[in-house]
Protein backbone atom coordinates (compact mmCIF):
# COMPACT_ATOMS: atom_id res chain seq x y z
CA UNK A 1 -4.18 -98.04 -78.83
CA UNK A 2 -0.31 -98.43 -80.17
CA UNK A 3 0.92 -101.76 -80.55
CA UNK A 4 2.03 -103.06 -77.18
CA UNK A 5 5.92 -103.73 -76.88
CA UNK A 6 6.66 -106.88 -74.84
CA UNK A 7 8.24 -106.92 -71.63
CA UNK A 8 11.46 -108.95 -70.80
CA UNK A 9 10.80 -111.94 -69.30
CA UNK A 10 7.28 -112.56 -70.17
CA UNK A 11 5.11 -115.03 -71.92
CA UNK A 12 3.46 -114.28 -75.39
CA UNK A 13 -0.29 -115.20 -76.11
CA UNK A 14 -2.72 -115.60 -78.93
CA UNK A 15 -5.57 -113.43 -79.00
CA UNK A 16 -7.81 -115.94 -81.57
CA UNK A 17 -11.58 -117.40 -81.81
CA UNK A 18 -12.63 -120.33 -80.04
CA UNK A 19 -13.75 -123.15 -81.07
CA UNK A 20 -17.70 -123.58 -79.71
CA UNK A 21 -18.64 -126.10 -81.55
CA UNK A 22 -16.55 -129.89 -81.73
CA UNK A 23 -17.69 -132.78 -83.54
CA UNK A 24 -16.49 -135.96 -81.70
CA UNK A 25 -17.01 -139.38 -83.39
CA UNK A 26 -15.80 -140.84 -80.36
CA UNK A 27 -16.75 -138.66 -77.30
CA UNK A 28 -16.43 -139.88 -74.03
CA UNK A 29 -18.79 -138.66 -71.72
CA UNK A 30 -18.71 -139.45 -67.77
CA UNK A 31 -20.68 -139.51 -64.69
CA UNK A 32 -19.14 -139.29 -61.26
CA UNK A 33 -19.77 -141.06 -58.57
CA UNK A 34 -19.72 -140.36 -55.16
CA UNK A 35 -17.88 -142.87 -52.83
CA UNK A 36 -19.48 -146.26 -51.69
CA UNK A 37 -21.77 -145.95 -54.91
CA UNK A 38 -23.61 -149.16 -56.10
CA UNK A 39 -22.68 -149.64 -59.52
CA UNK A 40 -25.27 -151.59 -61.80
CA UNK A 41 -23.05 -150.81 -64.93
CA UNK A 42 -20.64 -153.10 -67.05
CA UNK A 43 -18.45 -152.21 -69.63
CA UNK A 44 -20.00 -152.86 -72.94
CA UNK A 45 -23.26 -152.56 -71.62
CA UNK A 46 -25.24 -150.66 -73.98
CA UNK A 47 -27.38 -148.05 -72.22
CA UNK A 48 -30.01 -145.08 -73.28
CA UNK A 49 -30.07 -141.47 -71.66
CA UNK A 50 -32.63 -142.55 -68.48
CA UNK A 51 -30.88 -145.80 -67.73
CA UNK A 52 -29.74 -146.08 -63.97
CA UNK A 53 -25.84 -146.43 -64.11
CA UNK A 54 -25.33 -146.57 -60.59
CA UNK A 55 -27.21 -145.71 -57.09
CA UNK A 56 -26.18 -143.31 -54.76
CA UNK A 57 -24.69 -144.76 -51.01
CA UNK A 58 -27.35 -144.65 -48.78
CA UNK A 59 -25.53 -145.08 -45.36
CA UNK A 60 -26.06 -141.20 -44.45
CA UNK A 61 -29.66 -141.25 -45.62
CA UNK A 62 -31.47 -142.24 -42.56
CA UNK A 63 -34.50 -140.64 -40.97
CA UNK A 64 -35.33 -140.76 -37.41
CA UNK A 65 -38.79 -140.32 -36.38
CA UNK A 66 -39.58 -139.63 -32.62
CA UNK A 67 -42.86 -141.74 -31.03
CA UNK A 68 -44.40 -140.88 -27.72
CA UNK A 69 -43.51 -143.62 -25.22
CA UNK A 70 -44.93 -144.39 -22.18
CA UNK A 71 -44.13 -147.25 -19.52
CA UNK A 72 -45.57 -149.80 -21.85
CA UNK A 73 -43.69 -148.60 -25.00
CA UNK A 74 -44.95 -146.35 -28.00
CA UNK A 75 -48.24 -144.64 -27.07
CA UNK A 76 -50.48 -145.56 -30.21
CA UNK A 77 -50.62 -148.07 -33.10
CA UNK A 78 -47.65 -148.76 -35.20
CA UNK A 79 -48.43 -149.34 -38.89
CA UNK A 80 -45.13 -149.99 -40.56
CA UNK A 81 -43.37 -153.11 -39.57
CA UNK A 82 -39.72 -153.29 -40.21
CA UNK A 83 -38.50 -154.01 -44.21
CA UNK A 84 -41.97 -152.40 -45.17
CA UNK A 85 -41.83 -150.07 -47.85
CA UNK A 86 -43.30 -146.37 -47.55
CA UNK A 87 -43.61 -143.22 -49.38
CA UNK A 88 -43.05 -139.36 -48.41
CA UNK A 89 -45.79 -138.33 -46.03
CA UNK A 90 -47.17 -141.84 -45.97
CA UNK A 91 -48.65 -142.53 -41.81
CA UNK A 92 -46.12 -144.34 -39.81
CA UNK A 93 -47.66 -144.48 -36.85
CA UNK A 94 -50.68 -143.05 -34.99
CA UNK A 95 -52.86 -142.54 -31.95
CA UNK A 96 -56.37 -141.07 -30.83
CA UNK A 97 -56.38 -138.67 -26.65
CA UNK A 98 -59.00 -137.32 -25.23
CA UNK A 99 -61.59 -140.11 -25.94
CA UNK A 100 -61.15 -139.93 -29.24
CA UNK A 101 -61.26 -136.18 -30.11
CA UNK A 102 -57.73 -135.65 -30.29
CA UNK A 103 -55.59 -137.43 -33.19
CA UNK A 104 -52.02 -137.35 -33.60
CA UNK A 105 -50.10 -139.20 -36.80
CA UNK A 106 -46.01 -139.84 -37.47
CA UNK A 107 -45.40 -139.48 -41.39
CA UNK A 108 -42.20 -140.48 -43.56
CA UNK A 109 -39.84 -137.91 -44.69
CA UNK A 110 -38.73 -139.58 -47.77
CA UNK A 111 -39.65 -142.73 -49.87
CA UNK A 112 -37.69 -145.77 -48.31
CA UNK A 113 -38.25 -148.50 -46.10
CA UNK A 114 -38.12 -148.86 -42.50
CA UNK A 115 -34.77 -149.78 -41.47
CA UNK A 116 -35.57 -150.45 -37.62
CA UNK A 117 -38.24 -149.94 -35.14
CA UNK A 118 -37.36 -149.14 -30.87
CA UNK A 119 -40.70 -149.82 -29.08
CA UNK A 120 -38.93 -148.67 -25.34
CA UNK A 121 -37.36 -145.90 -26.77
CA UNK A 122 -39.81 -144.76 -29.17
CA UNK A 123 -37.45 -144.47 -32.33
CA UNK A 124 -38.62 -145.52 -36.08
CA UNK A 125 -35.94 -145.31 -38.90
CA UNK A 126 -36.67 -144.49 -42.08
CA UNK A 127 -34.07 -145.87 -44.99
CA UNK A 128 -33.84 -143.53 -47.76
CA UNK A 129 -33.83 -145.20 -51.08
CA UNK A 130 -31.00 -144.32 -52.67
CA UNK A 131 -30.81 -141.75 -55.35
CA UNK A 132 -30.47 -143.30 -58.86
CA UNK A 133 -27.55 -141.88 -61.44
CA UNK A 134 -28.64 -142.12 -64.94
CA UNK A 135 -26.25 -142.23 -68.12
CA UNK A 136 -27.74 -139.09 -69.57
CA UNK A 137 -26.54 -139.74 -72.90
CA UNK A 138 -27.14 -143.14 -74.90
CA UNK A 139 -24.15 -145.34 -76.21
CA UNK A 140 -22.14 -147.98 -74.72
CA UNK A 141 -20.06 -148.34 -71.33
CA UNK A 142 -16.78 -147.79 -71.75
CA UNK A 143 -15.14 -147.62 -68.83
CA UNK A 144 -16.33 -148.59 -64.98
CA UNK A 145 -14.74 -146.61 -62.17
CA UNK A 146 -16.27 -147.74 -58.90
CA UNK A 147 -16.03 -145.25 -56.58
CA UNK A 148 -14.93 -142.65 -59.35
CA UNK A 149 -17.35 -142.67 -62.82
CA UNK A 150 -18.80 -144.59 -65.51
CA UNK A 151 -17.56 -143.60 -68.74
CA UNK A 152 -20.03 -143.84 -71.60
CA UNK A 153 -19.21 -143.47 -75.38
CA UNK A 154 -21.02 -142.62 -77.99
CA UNK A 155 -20.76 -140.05 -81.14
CA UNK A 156 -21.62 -136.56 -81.19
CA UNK A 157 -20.93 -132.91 -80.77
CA UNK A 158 -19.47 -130.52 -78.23
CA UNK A 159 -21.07 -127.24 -77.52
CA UNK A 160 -18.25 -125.39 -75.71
CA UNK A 161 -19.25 -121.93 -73.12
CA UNK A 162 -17.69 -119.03 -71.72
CA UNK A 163 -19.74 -119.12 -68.44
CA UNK A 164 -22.27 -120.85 -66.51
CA UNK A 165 -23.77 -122.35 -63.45
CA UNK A 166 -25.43 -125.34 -62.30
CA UNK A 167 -25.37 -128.85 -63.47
CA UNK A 168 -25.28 -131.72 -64.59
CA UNK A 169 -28.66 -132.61 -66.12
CA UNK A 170 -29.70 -133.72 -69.36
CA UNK A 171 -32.71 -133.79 -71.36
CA UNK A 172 -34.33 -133.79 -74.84
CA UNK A 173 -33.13 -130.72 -77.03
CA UNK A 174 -35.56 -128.01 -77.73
CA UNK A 175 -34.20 -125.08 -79.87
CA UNK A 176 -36.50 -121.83 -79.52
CA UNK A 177 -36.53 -118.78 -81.53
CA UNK A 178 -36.15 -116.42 -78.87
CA UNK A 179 -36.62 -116.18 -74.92
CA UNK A 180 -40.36 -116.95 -75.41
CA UNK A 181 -41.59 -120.29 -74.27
CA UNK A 182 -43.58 -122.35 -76.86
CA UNK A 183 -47.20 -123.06 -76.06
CA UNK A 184 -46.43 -126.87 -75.33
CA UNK A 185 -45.00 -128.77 -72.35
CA UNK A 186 -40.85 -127.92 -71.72
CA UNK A 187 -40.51 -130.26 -68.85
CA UNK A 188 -37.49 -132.52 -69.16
CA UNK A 189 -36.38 -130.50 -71.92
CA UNK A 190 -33.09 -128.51 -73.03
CA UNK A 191 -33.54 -125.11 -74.05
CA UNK A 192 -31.34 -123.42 -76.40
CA UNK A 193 -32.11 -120.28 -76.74
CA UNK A 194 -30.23 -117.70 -79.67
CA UNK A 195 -29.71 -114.48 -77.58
CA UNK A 196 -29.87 -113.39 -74.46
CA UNK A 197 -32.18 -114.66 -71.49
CA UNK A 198 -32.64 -112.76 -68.27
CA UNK A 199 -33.28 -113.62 -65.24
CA UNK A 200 -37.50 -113.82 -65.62
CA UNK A 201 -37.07 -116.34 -68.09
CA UNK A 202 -34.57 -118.58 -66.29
CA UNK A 203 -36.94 -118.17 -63.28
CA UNK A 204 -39.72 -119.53 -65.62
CA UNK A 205 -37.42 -122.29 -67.21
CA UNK A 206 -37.38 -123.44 -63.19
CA UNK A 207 -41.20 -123.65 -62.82
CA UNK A 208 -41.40 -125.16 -65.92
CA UNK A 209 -38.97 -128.21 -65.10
CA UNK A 210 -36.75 -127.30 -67.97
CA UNK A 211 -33.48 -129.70 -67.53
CA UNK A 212 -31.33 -126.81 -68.71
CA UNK A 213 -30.43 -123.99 -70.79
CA UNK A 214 -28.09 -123.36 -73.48
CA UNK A 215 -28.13 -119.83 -74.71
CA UNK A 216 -25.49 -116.91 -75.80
CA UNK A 217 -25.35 -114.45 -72.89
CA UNK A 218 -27.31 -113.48 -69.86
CA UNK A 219 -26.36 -111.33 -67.00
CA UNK A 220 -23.71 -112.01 -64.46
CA UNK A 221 -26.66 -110.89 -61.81
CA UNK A 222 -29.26 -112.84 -63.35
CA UNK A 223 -27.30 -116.65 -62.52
CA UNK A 224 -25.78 -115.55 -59.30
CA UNK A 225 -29.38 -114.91 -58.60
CA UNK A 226 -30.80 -117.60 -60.16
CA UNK A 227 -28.25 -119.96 -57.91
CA UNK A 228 -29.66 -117.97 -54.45
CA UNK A 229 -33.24 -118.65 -55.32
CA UNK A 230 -32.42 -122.64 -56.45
CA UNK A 231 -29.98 -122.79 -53.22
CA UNK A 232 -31.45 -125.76 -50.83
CA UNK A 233 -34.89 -125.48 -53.05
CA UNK A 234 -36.45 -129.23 -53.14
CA UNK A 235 -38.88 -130.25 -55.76
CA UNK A 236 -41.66 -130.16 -53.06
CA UNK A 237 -40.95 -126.99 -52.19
CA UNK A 238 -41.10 -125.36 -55.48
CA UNK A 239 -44.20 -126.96 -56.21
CA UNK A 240 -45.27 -124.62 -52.98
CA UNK A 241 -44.02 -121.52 -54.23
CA UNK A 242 -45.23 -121.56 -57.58
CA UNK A 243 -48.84 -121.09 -56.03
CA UNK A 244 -47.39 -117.97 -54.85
CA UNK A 245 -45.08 -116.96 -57.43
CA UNK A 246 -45.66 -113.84 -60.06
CA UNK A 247 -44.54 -115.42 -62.54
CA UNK A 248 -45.81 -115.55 -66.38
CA UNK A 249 -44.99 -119.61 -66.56
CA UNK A 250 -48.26 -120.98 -66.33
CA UNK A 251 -49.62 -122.54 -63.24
CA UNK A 252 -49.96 -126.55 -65.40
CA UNK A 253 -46.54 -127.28 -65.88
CA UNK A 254 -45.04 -125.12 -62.67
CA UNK A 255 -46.97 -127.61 -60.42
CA UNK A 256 -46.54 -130.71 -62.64
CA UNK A 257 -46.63 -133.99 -60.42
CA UNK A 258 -43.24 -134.80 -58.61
CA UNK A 259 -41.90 -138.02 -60.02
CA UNK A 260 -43.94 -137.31 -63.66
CA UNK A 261 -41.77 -138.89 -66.51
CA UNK A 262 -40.93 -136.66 -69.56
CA UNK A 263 -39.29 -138.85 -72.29
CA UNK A 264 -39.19 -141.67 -70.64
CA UNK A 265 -36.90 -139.75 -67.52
CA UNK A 266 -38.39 -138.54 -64.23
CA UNK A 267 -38.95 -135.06 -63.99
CA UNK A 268 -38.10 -135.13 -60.06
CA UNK A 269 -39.13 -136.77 -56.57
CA UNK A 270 -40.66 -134.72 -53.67
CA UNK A 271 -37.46 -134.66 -51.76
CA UNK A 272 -34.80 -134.13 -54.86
CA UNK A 273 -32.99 -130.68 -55.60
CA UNK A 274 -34.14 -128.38 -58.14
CA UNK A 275 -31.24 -127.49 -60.40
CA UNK A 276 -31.44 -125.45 -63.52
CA UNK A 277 -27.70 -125.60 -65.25
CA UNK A 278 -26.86 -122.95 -67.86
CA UNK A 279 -24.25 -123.02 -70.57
CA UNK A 280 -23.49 -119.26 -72.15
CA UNK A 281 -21.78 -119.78 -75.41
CA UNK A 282 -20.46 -116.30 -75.32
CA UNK A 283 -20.22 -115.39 -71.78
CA UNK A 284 -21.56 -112.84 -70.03
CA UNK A 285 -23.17 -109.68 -70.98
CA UNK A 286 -21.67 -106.74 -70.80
CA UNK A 287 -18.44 -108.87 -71.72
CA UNK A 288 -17.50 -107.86 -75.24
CA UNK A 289 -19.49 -110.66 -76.99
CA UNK A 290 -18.10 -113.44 -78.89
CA UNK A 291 -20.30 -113.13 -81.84
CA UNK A 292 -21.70 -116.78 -83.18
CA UNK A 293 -22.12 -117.71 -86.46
CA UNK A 294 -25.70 -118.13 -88.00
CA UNK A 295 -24.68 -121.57 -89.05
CA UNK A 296 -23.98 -122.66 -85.40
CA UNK A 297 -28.00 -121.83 -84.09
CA UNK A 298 -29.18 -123.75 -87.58
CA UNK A 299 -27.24 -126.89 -86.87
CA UNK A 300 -29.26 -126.92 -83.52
CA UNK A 301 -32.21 -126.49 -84.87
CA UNK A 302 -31.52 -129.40 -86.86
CA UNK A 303 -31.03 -131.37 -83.57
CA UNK A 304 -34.61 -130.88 -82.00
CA UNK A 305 -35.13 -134.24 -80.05
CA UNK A 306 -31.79 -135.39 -79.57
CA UNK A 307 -30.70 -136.13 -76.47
CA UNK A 308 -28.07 -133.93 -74.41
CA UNK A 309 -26.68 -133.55 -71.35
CA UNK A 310 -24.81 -130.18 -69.67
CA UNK A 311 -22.92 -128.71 -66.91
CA UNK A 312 -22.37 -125.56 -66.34
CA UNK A 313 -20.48 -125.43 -63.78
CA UNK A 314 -17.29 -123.38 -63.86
CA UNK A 315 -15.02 -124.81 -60.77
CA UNK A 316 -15.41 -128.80 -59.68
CA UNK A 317 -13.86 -129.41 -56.27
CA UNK A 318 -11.41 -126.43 -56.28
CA UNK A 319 -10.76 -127.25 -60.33
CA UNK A 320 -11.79 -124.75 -63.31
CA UNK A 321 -13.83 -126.30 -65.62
CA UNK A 322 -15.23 -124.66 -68.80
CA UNK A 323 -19.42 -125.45 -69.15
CA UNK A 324 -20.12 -127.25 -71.74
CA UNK A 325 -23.45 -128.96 -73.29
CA UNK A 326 -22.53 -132.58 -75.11
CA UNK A 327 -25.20 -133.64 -77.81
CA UNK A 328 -25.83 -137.39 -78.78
CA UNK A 329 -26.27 -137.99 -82.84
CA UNK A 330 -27.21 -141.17 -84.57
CA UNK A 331 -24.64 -142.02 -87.38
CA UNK A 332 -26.35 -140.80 -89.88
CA UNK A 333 -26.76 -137.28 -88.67
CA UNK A 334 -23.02 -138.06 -86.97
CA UNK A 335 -21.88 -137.99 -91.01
CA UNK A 336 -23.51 -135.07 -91.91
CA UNK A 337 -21.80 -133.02 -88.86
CA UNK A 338 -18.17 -134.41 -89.44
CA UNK A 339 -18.95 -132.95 -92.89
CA UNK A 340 -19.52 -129.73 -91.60
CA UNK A 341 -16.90 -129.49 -89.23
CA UNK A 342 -16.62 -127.33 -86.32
CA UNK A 343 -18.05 -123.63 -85.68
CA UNK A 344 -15.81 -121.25 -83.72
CA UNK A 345 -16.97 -117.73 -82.18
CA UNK A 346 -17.09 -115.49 -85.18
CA UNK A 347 -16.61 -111.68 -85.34
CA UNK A 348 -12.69 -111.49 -84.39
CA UNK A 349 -10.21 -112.21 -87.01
CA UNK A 350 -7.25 -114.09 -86.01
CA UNK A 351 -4.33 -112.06 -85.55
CA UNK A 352 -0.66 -111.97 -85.64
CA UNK A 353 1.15 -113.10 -81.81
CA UNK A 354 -0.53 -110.01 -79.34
CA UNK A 355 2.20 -109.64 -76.62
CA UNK A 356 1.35 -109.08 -72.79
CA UNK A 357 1.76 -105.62 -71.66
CA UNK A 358 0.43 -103.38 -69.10
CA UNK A 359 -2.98 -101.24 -70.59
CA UNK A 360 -4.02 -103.95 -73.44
CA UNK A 361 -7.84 -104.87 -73.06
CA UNK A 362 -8.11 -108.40 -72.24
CA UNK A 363 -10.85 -111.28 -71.83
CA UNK A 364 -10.98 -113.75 -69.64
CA UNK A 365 -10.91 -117.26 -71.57
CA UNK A 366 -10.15 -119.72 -68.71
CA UNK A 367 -10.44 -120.22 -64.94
CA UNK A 368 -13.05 -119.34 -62.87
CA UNK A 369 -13.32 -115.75 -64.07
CA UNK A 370 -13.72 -117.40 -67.22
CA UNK A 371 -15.98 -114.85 -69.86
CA UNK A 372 -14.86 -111.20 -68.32
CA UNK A 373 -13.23 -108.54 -69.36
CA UNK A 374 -10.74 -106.03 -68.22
CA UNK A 375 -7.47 -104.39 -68.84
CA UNK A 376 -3.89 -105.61 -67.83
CA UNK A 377 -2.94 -103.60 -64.46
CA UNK A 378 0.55 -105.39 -63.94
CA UNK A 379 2.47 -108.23 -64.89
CA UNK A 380 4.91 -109.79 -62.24
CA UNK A 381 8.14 -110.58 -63.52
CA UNK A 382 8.75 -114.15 -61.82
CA UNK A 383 5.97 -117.01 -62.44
CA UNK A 384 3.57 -117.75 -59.74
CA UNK A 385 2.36 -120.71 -57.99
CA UNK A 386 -1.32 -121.83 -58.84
CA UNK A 387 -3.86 -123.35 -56.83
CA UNK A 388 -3.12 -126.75 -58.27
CA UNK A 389 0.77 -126.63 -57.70
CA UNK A 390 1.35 -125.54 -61.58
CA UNK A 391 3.68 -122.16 -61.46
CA UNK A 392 2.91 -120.40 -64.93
CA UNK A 393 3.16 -116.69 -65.85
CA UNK A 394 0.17 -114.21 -64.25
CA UNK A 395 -1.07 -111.22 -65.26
CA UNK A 396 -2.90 -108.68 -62.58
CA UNK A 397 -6.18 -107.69 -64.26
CA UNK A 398 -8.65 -104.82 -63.29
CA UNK A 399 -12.10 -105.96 -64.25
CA UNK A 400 -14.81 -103.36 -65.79
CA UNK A 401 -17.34 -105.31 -65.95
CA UNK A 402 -18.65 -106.19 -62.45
CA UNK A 403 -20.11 -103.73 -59.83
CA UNK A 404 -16.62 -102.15 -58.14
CA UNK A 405 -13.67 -102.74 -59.95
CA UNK A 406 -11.78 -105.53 -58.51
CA UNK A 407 -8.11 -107.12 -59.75
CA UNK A 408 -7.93 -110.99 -60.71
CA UNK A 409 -4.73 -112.58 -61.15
CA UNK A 410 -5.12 -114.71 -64.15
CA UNK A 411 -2.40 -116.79 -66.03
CA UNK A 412 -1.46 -115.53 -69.66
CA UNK A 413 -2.61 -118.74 -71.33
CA UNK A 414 -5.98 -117.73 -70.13
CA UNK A 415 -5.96 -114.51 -71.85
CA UNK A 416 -7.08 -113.07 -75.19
CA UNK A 417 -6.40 -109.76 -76.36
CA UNK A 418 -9.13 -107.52 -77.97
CA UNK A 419 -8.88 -106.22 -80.69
């Protein structure tokens, strides 16, 4: 293709690899919290990845549980007085009909206590305990939000992605050779994984209790259906499917206890979500790959055990976000990695200024079509307003790489010529 001349008017960009890997001495990490959170954290507090920063509100977490009644109250014997603790399917309340030969029990839906008890109207409430939000990372507290996040510091590297889904979680790191699980237990762990995965192993990673994956590429098709099949999906309920499941995860560690630890961290209650966030490194397939360098999958492998957290999420609340994975070091290993310095995607020499213009292969390197590919179909000639109020130069581009060819508008800063 010739050299593209630049239109009047419009914006140049720099087509040029990206940094994926950022060593931060002093990297702030932090974890959101929801509003009317209980905060347990102070700043200066020193804290390790399972350590519970803050609890969840618990206002909207109450269970009603209907009683038969009859004109003298609650037919049967009430065996939870109010303030008494009580677990998931633990009997509330129960009563024997028919001279005995019928029986008829009221369980809890969720560990908590019983808030309050209606003997005339036949109503026992159920107080969810609240859900507890861990650090993820160790270091100290540097900053305490309420309401917003808690801010944690601490030293260590960035591994920036293309693409993604799910998140946050965090974990122990576990680098693997390939997309072939190791003959241990992977629950609670991070997988990287050199390559690409598909959607049988991230499937697996699920039933396994992996807290994530970090890997180079997979399939557009795979995580879109790897987010149906986790949509809703509680940790009691996959416990039920993987008896049914054709799977080649083994049945041990698909049905592992609810509420096991792993590293210290629990591996999930009864009633919790089942999330499974993944950070692509280079996108997706079918994208034209950001190559990595062999150096970047041996300094991983050199991190085995270290804690990290990652979110893979791509839009927050209406806001692009690029996934990333954030790895904890100890000093020592801290030194080494400043010494290295950062790894960026390899493969693409950085060229002169590539100027916008209608025809010139593009990929995606920001916003929430973040990791595609396509070719410039038009470039308006006056800026355009963003979702977020920002007016900034736009070009329209036709994307080949997803099932019927659809046009994004995507601002020029966000694009990178290929070359």
């Amino acid at each position: 293709m010739p050299r593209p001349t630049h239109p009047a008017g419009h914006d140049e960009f720099v087509a040029a690899s990206l940094p994926v890997l950022v060593v931060e001495p002093e990297l702030l990490f932090s974890r959101p919290l929801p509003p009317g959170s209980e905060v347990l954290a102070q700043v200066g507090e020193t804290v390790d990845a399972g350590t519970v920063v803050a609890f969840e509100p618990t206002r909207d977490r109450l269970h009603v549980i209907r009683l038969e009644v009859d004109e003298d109250g609650v037919v049967g014997t009430v065996i939870k007085s109010v303030g008494e603790e009580c677990r998931r399917g633990e009997t509330v309340c129960y009563h024997h009909y028919l001279f005995g030969l019928g029986w008829k029990e009221y369980v809890s839906p969720a560990d908590g206590v019983v808030d309050s008890l209606d003997p005339g109207g036949g109503y026992l409430v159920v107080r969810e305990h609240p859900r507890a939000i861990r650090a993820l990372l160790p270091g100290r507290v540097a900053e305490v939000l309420p309401d917003r996040a808690v801010t944690v510091r601490t030293g260590g590297v960035r591994l920036k992605g293309l693409a993604g889904s799910g998140g946050p979680s965090g974990g122990r790191l576990l680098p693997l050779p390939g997309a072939v699980f190791p003959p241990g237990d992977v629950a609670g762990r991070v997988l990287a994984v050199p390559g690409r995965v598909d959607y049988r192993f991230l499937l697996d990673s699920v039933l396994r209790r992996a807290a994530g994956v970090v890997c180079e590429t997979a399939g557009r098709a795979d995580l879109a259906r790897l987010e149906a099949y986790l949509s809703g999906l509680t940790v009691e309920e996959l416990r039920a499917r993987a008896w049914h499941a054709k799977s080649s995860a083994e049945p041990a560690p698909a049905l592992r206890d609810a509420g096991a630890e792993s590293d210290g961290q629990p591996v999930g209650s009864p009633d919790e979500d089942v999330s499974l966030p993944v950070v692509l490194i280079s996108g997706y397939a079918g994208a034209p790959a950001m190559s990595l360098e062999a150096r970047f999958w041996e300094r991983l492998r050199s991190w085995e055990g270290c804690h990290v957290t990652l979110d893979g999420r791509m839009n927050v609340d209406g806001e692009p976000r690029q996934p990333e994975a954030v790895v904890a070091l100890d000093p020592a290993r801290l030194e080494i990695e400043l010494e290295a310095g950062p790894v960026a995607g390899a493969g693409r020499e950085r060229p002169a200024v590539v100027l916008a213009a209608e025809g010139l292969r593009v990929r995606i390197v920001g916003g929430p079509h973040r990791g595609l590919s396509g070719v410039i179909d038009h470039l308006p000639e006056d800026p355009v307003e963003l979702p977020g109020g920002r007016r900034t130069r736009v070009a329209g581009v036709r994307l080949g790489n997803v099932s019927g060819e659809a046009t994004v508008m995507v601002a020029l800063a966000n694009l990178e010529a290929v070359t």
